[in-house]
C-alpha atoms as a PDB file:
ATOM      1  CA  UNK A   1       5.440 -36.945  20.547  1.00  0.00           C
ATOM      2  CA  UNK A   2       5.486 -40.547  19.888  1.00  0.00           C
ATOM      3  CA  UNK A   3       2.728 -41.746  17.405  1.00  0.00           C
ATOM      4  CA  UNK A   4       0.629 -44.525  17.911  1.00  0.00           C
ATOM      5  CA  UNK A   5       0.855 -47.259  14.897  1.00  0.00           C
ATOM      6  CA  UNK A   6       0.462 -51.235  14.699  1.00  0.00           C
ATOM      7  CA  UNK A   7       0.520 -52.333  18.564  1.00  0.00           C
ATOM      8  CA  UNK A   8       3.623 -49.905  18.850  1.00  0.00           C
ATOM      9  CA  UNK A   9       4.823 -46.349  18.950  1.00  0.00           C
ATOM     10  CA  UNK A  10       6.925 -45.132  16.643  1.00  0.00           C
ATOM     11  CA  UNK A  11       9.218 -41.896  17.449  1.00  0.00           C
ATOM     12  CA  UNK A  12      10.534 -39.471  15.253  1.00  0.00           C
ATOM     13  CA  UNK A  13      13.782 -40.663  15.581  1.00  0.00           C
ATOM     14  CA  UNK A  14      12.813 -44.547  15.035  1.00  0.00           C
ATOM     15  CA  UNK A  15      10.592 -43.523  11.595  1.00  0.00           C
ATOM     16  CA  UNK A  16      11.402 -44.997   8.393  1.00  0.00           C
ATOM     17  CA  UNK A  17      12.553 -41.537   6.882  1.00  0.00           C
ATOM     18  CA  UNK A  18      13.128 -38.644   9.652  1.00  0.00           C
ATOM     19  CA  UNK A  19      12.885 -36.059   6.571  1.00  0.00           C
ATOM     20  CA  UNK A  20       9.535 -37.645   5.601  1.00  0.00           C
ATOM     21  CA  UNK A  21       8.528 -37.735   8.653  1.00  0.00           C
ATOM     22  CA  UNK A  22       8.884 -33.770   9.445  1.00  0.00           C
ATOM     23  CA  UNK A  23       8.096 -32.452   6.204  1.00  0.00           C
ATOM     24  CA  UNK A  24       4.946 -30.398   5.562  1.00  0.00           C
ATOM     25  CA  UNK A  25       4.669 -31.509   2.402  1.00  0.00           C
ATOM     26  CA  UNK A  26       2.756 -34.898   3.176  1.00  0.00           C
ATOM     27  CA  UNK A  27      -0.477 -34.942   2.872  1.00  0.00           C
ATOM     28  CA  UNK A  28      -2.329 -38.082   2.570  1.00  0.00           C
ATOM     29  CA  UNK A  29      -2.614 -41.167   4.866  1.00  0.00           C
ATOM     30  CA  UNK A  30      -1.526 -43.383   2.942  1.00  0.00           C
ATOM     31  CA  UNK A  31       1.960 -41.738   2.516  1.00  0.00           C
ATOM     32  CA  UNK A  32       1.337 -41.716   6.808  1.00  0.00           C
ATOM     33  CA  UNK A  33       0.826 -45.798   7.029  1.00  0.00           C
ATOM     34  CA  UNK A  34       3.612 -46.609   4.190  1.00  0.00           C
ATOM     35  CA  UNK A  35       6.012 -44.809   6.751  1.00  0.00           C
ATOM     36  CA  UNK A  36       4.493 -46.535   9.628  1.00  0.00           C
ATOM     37  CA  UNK A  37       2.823 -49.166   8.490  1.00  0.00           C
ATOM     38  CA  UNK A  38      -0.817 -50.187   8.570  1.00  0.00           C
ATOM     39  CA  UNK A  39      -3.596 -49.767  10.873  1.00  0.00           C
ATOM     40  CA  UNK A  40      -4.724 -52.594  12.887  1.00  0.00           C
ATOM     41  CA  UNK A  41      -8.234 -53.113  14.343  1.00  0.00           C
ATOM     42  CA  UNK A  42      -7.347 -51.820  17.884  1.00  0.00           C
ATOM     43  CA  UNK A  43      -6.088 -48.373  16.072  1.00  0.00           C
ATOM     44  CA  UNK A  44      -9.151 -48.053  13.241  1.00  0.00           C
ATOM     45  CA  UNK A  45      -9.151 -44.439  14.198  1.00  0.00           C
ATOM     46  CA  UNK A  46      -5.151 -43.675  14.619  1.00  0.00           C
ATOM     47  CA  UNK A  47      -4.447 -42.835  11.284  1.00  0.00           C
ATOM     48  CA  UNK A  48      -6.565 -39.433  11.414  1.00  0.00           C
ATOM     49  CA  UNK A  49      -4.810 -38.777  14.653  1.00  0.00           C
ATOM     50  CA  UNK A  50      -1.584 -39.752  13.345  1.00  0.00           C
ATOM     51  CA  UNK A  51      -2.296 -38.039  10.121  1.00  0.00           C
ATOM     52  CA  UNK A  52      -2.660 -34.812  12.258  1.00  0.00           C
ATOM     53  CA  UNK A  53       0.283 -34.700  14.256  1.00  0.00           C
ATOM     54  CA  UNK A  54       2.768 -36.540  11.298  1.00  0.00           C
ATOM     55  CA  UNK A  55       1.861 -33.019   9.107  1.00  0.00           C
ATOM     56  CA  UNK A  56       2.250 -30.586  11.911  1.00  0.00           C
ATOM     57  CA  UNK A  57      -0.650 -29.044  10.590  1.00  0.00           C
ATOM     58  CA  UNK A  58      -0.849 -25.093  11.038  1.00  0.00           C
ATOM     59  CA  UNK A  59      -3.946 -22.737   9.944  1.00  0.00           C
ATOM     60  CA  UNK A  60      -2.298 -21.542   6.027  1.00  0.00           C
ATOM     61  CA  UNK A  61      -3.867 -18.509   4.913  1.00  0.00           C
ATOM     62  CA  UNK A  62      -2.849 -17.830   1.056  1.00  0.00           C
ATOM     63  CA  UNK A  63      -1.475 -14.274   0.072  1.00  0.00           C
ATOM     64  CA  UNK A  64      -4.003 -12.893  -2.144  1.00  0.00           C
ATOM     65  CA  UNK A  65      -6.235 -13.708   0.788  1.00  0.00           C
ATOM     66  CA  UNK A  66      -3.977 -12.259   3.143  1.00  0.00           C
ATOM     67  CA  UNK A  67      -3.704  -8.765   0.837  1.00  0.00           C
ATOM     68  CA  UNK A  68      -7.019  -8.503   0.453  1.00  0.00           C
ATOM     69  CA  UNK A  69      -8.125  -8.894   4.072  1.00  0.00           C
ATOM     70  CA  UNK A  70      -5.132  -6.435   5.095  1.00  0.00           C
ATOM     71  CA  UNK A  71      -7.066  -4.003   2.467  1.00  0.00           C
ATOM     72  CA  UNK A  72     -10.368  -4.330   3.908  1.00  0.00           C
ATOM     73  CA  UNK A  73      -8.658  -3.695   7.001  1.00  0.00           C
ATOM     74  CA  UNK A  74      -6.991  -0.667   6.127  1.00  0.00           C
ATOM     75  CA  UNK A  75     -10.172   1.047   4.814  1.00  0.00           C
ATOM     76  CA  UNK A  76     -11.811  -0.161   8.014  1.00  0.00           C
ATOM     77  CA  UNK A  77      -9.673   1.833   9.587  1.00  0.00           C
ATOM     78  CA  UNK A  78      -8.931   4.620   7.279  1.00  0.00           C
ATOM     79  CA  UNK A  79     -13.245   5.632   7.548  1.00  0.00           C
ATOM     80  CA  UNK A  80     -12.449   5.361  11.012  1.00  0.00           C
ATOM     81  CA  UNK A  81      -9.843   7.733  11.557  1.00  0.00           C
ATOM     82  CA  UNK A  82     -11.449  10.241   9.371  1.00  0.00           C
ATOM     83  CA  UNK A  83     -14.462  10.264  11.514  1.00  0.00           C
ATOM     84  CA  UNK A  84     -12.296  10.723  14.140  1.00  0.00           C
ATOM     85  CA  UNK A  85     -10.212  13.778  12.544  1.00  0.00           C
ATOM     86  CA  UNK A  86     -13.625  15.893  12.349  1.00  0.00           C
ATOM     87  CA  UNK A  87     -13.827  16.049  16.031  1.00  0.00           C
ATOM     88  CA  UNK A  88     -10.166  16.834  16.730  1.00  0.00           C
ATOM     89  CA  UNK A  89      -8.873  20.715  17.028  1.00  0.00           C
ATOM     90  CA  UNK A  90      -5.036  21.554  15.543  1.00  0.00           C
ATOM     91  CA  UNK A  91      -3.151  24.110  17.600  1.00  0.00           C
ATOM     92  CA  UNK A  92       0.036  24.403  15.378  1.00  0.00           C
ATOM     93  CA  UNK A  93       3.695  26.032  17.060  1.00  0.00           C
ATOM     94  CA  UNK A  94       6.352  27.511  14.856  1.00  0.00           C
ATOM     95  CA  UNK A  95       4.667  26.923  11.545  1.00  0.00           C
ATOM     96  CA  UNK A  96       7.299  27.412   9.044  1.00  0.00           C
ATOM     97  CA  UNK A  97       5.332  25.890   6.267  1.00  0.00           C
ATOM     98  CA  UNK A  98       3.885  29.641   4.703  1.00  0.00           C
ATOM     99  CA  UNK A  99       7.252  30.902   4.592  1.00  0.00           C
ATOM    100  CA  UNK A 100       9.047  28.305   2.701  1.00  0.00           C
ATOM    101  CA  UNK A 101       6.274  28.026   0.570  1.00  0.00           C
ATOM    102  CA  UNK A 102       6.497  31.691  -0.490  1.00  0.00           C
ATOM    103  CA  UNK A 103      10.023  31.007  -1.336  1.00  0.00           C
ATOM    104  CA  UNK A 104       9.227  27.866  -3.140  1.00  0.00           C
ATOM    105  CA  UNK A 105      11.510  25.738  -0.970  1.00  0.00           C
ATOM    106  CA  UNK A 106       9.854  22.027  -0.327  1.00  0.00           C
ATOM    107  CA  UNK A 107      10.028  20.806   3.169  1.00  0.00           C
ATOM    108  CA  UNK A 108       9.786  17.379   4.489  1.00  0.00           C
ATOM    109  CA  UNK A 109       7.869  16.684   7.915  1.00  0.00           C
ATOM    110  CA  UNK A 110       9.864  14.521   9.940  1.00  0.00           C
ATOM    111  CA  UNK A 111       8.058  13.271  13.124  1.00  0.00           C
ATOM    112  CA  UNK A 112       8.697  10.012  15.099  1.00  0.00           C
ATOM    113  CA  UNK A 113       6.331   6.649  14.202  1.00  0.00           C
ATOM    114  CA  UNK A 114       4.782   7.250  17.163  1.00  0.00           C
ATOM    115  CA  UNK A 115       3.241  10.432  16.473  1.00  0.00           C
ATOM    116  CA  UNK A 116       2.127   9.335  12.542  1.00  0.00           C
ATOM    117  CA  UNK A 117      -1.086   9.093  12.840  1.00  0.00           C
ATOM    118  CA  UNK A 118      -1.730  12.052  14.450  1.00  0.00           C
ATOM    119  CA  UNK A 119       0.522  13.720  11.923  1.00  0.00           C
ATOM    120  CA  UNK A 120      -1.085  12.369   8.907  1.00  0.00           C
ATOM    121  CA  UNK A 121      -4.538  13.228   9.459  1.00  0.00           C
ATOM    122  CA  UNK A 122      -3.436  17.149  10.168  1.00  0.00           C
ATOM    123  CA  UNK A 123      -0.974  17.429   7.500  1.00  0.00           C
ATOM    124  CA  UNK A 124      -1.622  19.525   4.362  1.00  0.00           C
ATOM    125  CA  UNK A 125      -2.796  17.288   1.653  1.00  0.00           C
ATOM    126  CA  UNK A 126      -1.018  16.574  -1.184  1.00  0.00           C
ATOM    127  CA  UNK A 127       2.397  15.172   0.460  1.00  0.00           C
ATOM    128  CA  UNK A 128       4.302  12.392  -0.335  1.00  0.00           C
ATOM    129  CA  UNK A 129       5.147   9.580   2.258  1.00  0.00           C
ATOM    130  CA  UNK A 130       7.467   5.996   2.148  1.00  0.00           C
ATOM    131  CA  UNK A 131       5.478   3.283   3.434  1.00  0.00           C
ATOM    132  CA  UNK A 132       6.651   0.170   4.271  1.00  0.00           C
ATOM    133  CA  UNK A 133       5.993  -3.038   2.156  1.00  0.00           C
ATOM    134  CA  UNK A 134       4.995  -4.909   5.219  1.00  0.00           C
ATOM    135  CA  UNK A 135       1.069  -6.456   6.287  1.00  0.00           C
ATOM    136  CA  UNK A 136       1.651  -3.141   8.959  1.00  0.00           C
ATOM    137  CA  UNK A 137       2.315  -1.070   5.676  1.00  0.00           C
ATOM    138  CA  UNK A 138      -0.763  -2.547   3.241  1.00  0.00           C
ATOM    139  CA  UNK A 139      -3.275  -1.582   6.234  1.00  0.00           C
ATOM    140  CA  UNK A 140      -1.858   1.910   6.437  1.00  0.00           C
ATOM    141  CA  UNK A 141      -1.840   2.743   2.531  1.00  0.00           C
ATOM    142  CA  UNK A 142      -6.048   3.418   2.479  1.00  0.00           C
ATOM    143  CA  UNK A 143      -5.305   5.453   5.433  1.00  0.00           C
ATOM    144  CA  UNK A 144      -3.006   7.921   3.473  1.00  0.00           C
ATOM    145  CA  UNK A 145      -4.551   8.424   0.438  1.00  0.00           C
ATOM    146  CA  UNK A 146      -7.872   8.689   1.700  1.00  0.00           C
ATOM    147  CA  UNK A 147      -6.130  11.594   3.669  1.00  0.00           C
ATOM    148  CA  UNK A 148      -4.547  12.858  -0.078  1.00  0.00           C
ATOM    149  CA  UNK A 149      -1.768  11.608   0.385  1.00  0.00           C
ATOM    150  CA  UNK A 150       0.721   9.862  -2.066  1.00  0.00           C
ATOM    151  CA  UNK A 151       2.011   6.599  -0.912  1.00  0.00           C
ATOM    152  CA  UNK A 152       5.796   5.402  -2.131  1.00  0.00           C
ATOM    153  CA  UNK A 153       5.797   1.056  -1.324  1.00  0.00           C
ATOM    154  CA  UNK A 154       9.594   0.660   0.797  1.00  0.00           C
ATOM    155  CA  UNK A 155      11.662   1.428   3.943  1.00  0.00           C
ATOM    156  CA  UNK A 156      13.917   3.664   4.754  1.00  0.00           C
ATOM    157  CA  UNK A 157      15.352   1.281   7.429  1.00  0.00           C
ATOM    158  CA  UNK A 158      18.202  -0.850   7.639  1.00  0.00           C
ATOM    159  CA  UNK A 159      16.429  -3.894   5.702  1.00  0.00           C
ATOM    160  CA  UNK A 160      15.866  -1.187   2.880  1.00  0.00           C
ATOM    161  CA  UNK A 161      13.321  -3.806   1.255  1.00  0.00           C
ATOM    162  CA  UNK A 162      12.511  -1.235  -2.369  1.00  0.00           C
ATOM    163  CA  UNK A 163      14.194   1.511   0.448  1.00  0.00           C
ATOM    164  CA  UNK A 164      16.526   2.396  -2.693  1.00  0.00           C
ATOM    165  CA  UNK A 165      13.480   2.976  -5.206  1.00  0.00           C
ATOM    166  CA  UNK A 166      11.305   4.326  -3.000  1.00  0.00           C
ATOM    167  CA  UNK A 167      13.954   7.355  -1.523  1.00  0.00           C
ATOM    168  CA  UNK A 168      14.809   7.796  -5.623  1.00  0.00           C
ATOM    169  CA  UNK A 169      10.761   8.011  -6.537  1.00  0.00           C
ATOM    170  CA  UNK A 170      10.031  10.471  -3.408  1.00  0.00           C
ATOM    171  CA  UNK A 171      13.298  12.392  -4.075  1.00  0.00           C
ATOM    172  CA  UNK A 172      11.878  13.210  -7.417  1.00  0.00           C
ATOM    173  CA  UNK A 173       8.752  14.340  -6.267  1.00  0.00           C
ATOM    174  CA  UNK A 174       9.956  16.498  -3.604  1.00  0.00           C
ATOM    175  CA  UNK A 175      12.514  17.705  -6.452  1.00  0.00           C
ATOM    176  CA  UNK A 176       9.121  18.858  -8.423  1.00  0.00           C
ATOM    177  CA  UNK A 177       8.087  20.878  -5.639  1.00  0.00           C
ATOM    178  CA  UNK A 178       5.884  17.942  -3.840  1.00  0.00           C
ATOM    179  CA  UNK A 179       6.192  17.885   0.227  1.00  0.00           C
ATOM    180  CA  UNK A 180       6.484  15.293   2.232  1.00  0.00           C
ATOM    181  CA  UNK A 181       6.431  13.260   5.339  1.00  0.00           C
ATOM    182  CA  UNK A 182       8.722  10.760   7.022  1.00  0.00           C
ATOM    183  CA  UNK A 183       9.051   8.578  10.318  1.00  0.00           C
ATOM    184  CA  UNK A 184      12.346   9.095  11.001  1.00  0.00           C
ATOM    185  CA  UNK A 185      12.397   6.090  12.974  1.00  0.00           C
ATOM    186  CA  UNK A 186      10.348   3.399  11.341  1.00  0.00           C
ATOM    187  CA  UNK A 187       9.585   0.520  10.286  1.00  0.00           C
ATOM    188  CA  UNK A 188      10.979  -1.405  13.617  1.00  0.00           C
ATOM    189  CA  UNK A 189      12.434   1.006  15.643  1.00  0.00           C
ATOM    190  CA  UNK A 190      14.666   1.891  17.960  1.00  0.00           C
ATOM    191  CA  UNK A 191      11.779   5.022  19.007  1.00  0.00           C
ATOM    192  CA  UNK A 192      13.909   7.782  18.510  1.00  0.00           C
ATOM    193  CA  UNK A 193      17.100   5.943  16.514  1.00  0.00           C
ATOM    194  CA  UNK A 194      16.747   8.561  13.165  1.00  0.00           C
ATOM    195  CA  UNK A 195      17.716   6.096   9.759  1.00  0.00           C
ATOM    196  CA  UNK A 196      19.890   7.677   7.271  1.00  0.00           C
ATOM    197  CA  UNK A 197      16.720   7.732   4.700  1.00  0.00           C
ATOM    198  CA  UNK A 198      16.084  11.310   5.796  1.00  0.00           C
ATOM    199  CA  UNK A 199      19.563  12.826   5.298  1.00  0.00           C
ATOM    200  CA  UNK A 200      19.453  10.857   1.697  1.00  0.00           C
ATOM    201  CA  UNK A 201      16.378  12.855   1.112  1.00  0.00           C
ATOM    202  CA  UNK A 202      17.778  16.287   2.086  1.00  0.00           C
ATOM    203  CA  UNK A 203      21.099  15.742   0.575  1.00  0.00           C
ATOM    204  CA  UNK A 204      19.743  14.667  -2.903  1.00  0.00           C
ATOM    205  CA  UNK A 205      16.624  17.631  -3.117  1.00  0.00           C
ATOM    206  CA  UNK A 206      17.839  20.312  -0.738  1.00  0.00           C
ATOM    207  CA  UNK A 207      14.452  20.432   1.041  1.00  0.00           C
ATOM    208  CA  UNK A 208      14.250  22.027   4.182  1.00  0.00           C
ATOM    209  CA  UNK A 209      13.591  19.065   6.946  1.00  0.00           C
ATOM    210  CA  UNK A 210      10.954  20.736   9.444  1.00  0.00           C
ATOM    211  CA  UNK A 211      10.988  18.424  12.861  1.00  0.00           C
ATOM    212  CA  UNK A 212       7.656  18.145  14.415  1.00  0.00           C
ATOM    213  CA  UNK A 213       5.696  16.626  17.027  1.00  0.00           C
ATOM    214  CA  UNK A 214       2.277  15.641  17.186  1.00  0.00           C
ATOM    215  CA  UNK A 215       0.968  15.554  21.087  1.00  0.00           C
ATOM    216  CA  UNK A 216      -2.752  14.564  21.850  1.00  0.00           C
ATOM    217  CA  UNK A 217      -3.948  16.056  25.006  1.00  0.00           C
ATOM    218  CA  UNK A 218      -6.276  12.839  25.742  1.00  0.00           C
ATOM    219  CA  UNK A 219      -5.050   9.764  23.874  1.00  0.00           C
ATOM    220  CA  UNK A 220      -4.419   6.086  23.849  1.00  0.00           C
ATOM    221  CA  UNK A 221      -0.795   4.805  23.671  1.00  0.00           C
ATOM    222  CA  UNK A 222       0.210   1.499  22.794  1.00  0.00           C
ATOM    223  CA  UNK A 223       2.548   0.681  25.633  1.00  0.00           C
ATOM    224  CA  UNK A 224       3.601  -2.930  24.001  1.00  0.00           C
ATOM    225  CA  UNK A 225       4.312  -1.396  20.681  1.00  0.00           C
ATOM    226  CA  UNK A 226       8.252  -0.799  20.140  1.00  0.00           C
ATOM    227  CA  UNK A 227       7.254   3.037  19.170  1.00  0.00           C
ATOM    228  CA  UNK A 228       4.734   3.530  21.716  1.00  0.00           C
ATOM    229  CA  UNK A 229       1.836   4.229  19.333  1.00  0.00           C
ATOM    230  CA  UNK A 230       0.002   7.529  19.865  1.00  0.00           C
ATOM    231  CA  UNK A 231      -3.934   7.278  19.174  1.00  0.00           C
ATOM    232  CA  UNK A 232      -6.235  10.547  19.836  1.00  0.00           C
ATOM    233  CA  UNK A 233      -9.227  10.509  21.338  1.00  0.00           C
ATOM    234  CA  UNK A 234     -12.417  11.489  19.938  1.00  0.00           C
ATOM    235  CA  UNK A 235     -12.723  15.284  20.517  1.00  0.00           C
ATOM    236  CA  UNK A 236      -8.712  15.714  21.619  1.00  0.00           C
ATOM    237  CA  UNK A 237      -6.998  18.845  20.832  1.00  0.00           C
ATOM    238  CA  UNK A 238      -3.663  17.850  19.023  1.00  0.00           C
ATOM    239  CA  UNK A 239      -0.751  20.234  19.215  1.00  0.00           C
ATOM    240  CA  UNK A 240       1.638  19.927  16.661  1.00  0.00           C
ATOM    241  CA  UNK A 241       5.158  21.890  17.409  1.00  0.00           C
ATOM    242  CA  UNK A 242       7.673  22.366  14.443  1.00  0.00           C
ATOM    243  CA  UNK A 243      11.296  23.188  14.600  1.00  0.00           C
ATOM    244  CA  UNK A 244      13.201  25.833  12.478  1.00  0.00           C
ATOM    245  CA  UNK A 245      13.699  24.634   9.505  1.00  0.00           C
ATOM    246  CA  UNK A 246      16.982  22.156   9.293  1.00  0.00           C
ATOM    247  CA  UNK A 247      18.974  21.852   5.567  1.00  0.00           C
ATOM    248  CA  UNK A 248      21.651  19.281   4.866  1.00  0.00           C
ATOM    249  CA  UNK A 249      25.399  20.758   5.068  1.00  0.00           C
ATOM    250  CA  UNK A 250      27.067  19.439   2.316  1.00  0.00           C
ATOM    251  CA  UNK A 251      30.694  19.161   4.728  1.00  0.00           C
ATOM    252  CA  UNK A 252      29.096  16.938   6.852  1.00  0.00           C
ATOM    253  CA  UNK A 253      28.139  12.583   7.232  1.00  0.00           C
ATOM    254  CA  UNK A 254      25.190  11.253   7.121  1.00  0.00           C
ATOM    255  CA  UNK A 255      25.403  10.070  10.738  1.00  0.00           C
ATOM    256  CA  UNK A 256      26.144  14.098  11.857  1.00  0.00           C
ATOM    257  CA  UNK A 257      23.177  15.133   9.997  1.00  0.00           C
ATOM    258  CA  UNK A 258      21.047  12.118  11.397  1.00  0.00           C
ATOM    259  CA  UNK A 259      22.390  13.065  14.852  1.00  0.00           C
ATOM    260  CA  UNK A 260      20.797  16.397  14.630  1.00  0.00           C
ATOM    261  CA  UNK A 261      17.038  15.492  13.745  1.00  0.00           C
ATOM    262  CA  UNK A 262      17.580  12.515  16.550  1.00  0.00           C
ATOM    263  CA  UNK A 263      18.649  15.631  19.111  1.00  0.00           C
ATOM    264  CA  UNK A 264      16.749  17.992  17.347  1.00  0.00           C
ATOM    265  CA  UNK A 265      13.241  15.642  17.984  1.00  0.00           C
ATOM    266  CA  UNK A 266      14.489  14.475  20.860  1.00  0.00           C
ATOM    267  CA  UNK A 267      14.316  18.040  22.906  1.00  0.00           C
ATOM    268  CA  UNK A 268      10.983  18.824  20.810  1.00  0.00           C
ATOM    269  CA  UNK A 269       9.355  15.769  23.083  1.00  0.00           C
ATOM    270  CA  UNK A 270      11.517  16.243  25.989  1.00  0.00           C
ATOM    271  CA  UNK A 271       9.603  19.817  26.495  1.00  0.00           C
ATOM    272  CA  UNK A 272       6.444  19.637  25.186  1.00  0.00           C
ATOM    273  CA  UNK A 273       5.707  15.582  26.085  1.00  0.00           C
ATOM    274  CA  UNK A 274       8.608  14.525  28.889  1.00  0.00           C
ATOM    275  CA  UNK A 275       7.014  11.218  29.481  1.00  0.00           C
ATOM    276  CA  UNK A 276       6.961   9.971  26.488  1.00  0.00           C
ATOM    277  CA  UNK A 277      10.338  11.201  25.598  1.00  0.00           C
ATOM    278  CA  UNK A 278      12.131   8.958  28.390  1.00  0.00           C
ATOM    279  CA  UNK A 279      11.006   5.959  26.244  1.00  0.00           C
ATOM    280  CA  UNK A 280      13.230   7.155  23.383  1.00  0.00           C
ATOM    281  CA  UNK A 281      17.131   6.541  23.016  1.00  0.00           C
ATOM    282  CA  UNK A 282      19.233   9.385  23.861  1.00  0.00           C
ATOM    283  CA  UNK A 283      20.695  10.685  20.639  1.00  0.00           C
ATOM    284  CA  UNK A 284      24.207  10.454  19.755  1.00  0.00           C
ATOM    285  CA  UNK A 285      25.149  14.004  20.488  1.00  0.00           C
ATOM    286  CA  UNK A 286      23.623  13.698  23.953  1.00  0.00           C
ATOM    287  CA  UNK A 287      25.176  11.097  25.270  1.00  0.00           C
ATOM    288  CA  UNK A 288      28.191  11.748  27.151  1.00  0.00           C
ATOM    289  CA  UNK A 289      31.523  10.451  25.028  1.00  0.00           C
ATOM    290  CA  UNK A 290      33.599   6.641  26.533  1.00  0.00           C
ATOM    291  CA  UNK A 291      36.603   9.825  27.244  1.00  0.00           C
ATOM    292  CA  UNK A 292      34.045  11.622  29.386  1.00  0.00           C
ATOM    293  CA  UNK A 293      32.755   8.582  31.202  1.00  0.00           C
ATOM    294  CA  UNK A 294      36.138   7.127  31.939  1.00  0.00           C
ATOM    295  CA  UNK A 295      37.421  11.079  33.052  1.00  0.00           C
ATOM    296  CA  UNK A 296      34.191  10.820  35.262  1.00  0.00           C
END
């Protein structure tokens, strides 16, 4: 946009310094007229508007500000969901969580991001869970410890920002005897594509991985979120199905083992929430081979 200064206009491309001229960094007018020289009687009042458009001015919020509002947020929210988690009923399928603890095996809850709040607020106390280091993350945190939960700051995702430490620190504690919970899918997504955090987990503890979903009979969903959000309503009866339990083969990849909790998840949805599970990616081992397709 061409900026009004001295009789003329002066375009980005004409200004004394281009780099000057787009930086962020200036600040004061009279850095603004030395570029563009000064203002005349006819523009008294251009330099302010100059001033505005020469900084390309954007609302800055600093961090600690940011952390602590994403805080207040998060217990906001956390109060609110526990109000919400006295009115719900728990109908559980398949529990498999007695009998491994009985033989002292730990077991790790792996649902789909979708379905985590729903899982957190009916899971046993106690368990550890990765959360990610993002704003998304620091609002969430409140939520799970107000629940008992242990939160470990990372991601198990393909960006793995403090992935490495955080796997190592919930390894150990699962090691120790500690359960825990992870969204096999998270922090961005595809809904349904399982990261390799999970078989990393089971390879390194030998936990038994228990697949579960968490389906709200009358919820909200958030239909523009990549995972499809699942929120219960007040007074909802959540059902929350469980798989046999699933152990890491020590003969087999990552991606194999990943490839069964993605199929394994995948036909837990399919048959208990079939509408919801068309949203998701077809795991690996269901989708038809490029041999097949070209034979077809």
């Amino acid at each position: 946009m061409p900026i009004k200064n001295s009789g003329r206009f002066t375009s980005p491309d004409s200004c004394r310094s281009a780099n000057a001229y787009k930086s962020t960094t200036c600040r004061s007018t009279t850095k603004c007229r030395r570029l563009n020289g000064p203002a005349t009687a006819t523009t008294r009042g251009a330099p302010r508007i100059r001033l505005l458009f020469h900084q390309n001015l954007s609302l800055r919020i600093p961090s600690d500000m940011k952390r602590w509002l994403s805080k207040f947020a998060g217990w906001l929210l956390a109060f609110a969901v526990f109000a919400l988690r006295m009115t719900l009923r728990v109908r559980f399928v398949n529990d498999f969580r007695p009998e491994l603890s009985q033989q002292g095996i730990p077991h790790v809850f792996a649902v789909l991001h979708a379905h985590q709040l729903a899982s957190l607020t009916v899971s046993d106390p106690g368990m550890v869970s990765i959360v990610s280091r993002s704003v998304d993350g620091e609002i969430i945190v409140p939520l799970i410890r107000l629940f008992g939960h242990e939160p470990i700051r990372g991601s198990s995702g393909p960006q793995r920002k403090g992935g490495s430490s955080a796997l190592k620190g919930m390894a150990q504690r699962v090691r120790d005897g500690q359960n825990g919970i992870l969204t096999i899918d998270g922090p961005r997504g595809p809904r349904g594509h399982v990261q390799k955090g999970i078989g990393l987990l089971a390879k390194n503890t030998g936990a038994a991985i228990l697949c579960g979903v968490a389906i709200p009979n009358r919820r909200w969903i958030l239909t523009r979120a990549w995972d499809r959000l699942q929120i219960p309503r007040p007074f909802a009866r959540v059902t929350v199905v469980m798989s046999p339990p699933i152990y890491f083969d020590r003969h087999e990849s990552m991606d194999g083992f990943a490839d069964r909790i993605a199929k394994c998840l995948h036909e837990l949805e399919t048959e208990h929430d079939p509408a919801e599970a068309a949203t998701s990616i077809a795991p690996a081992a269901a989708r038809p081979s490029s041999k097949r397709r070209r034979a077809a």
